[in-house]
Protein backbone atom coordinates (compact mmCIF):
# COMPACT_ATOMS: atom_id res chain seq x y z
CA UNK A 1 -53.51 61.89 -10.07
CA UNK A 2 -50.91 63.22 -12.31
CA UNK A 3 -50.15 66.78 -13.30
CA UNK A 4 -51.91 67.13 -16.89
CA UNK A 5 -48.78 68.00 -18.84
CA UNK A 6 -47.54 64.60 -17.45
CA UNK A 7 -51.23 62.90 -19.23
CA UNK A 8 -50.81 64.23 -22.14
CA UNK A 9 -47.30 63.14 -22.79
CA UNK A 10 -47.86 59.08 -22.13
CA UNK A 11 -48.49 57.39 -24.84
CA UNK A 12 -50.73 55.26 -23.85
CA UNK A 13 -53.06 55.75 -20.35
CA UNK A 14 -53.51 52.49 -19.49
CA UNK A 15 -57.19 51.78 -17.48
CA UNK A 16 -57.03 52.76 -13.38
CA UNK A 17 -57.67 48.74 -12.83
CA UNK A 18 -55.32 46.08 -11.91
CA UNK A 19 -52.86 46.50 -14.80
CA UNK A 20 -51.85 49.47 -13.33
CA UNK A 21 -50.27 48.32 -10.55
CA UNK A 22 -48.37 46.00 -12.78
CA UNK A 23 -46.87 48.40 -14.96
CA UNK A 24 -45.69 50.40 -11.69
CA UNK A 25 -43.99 47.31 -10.52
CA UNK A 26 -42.71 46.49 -13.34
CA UNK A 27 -41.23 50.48 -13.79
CA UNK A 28 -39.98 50.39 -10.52
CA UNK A 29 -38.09 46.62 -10.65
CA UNK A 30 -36.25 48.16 -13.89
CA UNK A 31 -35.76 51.12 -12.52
CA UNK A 32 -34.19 50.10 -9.54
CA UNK A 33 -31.45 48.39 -11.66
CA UNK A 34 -30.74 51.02 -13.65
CA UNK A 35 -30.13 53.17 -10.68
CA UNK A 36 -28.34 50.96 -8.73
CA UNK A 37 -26.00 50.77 -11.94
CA UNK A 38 -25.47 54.41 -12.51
CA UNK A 39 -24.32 54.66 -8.78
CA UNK A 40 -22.04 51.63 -8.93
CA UNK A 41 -20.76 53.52 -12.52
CA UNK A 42 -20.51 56.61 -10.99
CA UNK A 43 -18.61 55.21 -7.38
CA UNK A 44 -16.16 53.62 -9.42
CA UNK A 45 -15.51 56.83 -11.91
CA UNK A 46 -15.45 58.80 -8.44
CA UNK A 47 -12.84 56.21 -6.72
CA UNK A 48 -10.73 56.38 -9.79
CA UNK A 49 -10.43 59.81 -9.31
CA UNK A 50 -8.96 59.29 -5.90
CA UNK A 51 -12.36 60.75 -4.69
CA UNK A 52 -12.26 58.88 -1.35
CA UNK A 53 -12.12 55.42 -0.60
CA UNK A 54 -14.33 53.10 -2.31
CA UNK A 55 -17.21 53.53 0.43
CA UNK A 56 -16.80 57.34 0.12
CA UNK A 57 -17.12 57.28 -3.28
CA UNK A 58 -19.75 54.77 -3.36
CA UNK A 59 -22.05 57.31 -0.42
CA UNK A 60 -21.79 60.25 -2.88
CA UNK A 61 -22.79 58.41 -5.71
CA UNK A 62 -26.06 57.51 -4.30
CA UNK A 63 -26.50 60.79 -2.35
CA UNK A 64 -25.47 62.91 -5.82
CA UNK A 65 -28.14 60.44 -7.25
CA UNK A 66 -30.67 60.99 -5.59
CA UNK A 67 -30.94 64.62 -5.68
CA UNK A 68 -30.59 64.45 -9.20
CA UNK A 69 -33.13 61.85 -9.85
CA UNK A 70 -35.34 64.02 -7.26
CA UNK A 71 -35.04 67.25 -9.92
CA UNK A 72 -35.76 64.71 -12.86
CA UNK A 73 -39.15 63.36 -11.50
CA UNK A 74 -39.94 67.08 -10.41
CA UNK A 75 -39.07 68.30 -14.07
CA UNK A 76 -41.26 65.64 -15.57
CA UNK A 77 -43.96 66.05 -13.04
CA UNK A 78 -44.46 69.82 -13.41
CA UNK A 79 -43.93 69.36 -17.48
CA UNK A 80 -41.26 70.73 -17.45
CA UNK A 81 -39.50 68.31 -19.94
CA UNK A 82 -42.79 68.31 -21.93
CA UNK A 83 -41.90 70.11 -24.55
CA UNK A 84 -38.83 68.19 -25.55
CA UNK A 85 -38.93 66.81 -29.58
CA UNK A 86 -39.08 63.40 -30.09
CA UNK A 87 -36.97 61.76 -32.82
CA UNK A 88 -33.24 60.79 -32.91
CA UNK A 89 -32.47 64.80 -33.01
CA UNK A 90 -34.69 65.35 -29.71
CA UNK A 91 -33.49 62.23 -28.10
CA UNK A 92 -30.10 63.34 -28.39
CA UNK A 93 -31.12 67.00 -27.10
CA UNK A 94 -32.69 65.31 -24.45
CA UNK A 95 -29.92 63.07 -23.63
CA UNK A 96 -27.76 66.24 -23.52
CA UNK A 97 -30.06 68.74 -21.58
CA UNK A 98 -30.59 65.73 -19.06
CA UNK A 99 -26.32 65.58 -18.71
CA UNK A 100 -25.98 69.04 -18.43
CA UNK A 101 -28.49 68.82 -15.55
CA UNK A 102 -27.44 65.79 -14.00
CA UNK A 103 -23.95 67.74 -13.73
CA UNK A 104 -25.08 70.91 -12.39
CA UNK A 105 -27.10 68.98 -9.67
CA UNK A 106 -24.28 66.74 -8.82
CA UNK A 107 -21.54 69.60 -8.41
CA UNK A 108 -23.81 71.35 -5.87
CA UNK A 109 -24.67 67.94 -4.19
CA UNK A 110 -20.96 67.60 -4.12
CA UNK A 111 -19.70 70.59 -2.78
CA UNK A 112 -22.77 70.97 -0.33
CA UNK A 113 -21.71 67.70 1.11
CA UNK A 114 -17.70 67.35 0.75
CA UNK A 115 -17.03 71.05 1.24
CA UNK A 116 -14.27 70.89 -1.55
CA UNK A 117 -13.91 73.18 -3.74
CA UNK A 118 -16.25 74.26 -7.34
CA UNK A 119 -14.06 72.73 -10.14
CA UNK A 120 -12.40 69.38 -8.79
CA UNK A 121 -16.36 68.81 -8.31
CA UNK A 122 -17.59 69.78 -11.13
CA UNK A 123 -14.78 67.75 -13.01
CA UNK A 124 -15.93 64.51 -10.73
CA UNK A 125 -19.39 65.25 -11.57
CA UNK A 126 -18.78 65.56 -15.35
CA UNK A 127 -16.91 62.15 -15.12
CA UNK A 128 -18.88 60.51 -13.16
CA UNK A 129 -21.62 61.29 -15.29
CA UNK A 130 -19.51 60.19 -18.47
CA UNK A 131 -18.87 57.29 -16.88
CA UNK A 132 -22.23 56.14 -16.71
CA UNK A 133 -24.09 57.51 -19.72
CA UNK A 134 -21.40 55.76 -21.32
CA UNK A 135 -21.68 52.79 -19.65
CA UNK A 136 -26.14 52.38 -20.26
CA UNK A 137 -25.72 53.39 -23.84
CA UNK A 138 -23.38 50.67 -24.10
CA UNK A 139 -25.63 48.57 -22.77
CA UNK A 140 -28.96 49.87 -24.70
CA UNK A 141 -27.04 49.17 -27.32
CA UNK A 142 -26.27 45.41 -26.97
CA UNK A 143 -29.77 44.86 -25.68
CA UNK A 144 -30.64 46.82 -28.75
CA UNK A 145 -28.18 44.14 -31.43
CA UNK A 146 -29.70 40.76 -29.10
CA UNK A 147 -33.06 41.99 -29.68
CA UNK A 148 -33.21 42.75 -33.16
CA UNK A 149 -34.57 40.29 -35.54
CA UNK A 150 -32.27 37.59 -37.55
């Protein structure tokens, strides 16, 4: 059962019944993709920074991934995002506070696991990050133009 600052933030609670288990799948298929492109953005920001080699880079992408997308599930499971606006003012604070994070996270991930020093990691992580905020806004935003009505 989820935590009931999660509940009262959906907008819809769909019935416990067989839907349910669609609309996981469904979460999880898309996103799968979108993870799998951050760390692809993120290996290749990382390699062009003469990081490692492309497999280096590629392993500390998904490793600085994961523990960030670890604190982000945490954050929304214990409601701790919850109180976040909504509108194109709280999206954008909530893009922001979620980069800020994501950076933070993937510096310590980074040093933790390279041993190289605080500032050529937290200027990977920033890019890296950059790189692939960038890179799905981009693509919201075409998704956004081919969907709109003619």
């Amino acid at each position: 059962m989820l935590p009931p600052a999660v509940l009262s933030n959906l907008a819809y609670t769909p019935p416990l019944d067989v839907s349910v288990g669609l609309i996981l799948a469904i979460y999880a298929v898309y996103g799968t993709i979108a993870f799998t492109a951050v760390i692809l953005l993120e290996a290749i920001a990382l390699r062009l920074l003469r990081w490692g080699s492309f497999a280096r880079s590629l392993l500390d992408s998904f490793l600085i991934n994961l523990a960030s997308s670890l604190v982000g599930v945490l954050c929304a499971l214990f409601g701790w995002i919850a109180w976040l606006p909504d509108g194109v003012v709280g999206t954008l604070f909530s893009l922001s506070l979620a980069f800020a994070l994501s950076v933070l996270v993937e510096t310590v991930v980074l040093v933790l696991i390279r041993g190289r020093p605080l500032r050529p990691s937290a200027s990977a992580a920033v890019v890296a990050n950059a790189a692939s905020y960038t890179g799905l806004a981009l693509l919201a935003f075409v998704l956004f133009v081919l969907s709109a009505p003619r």
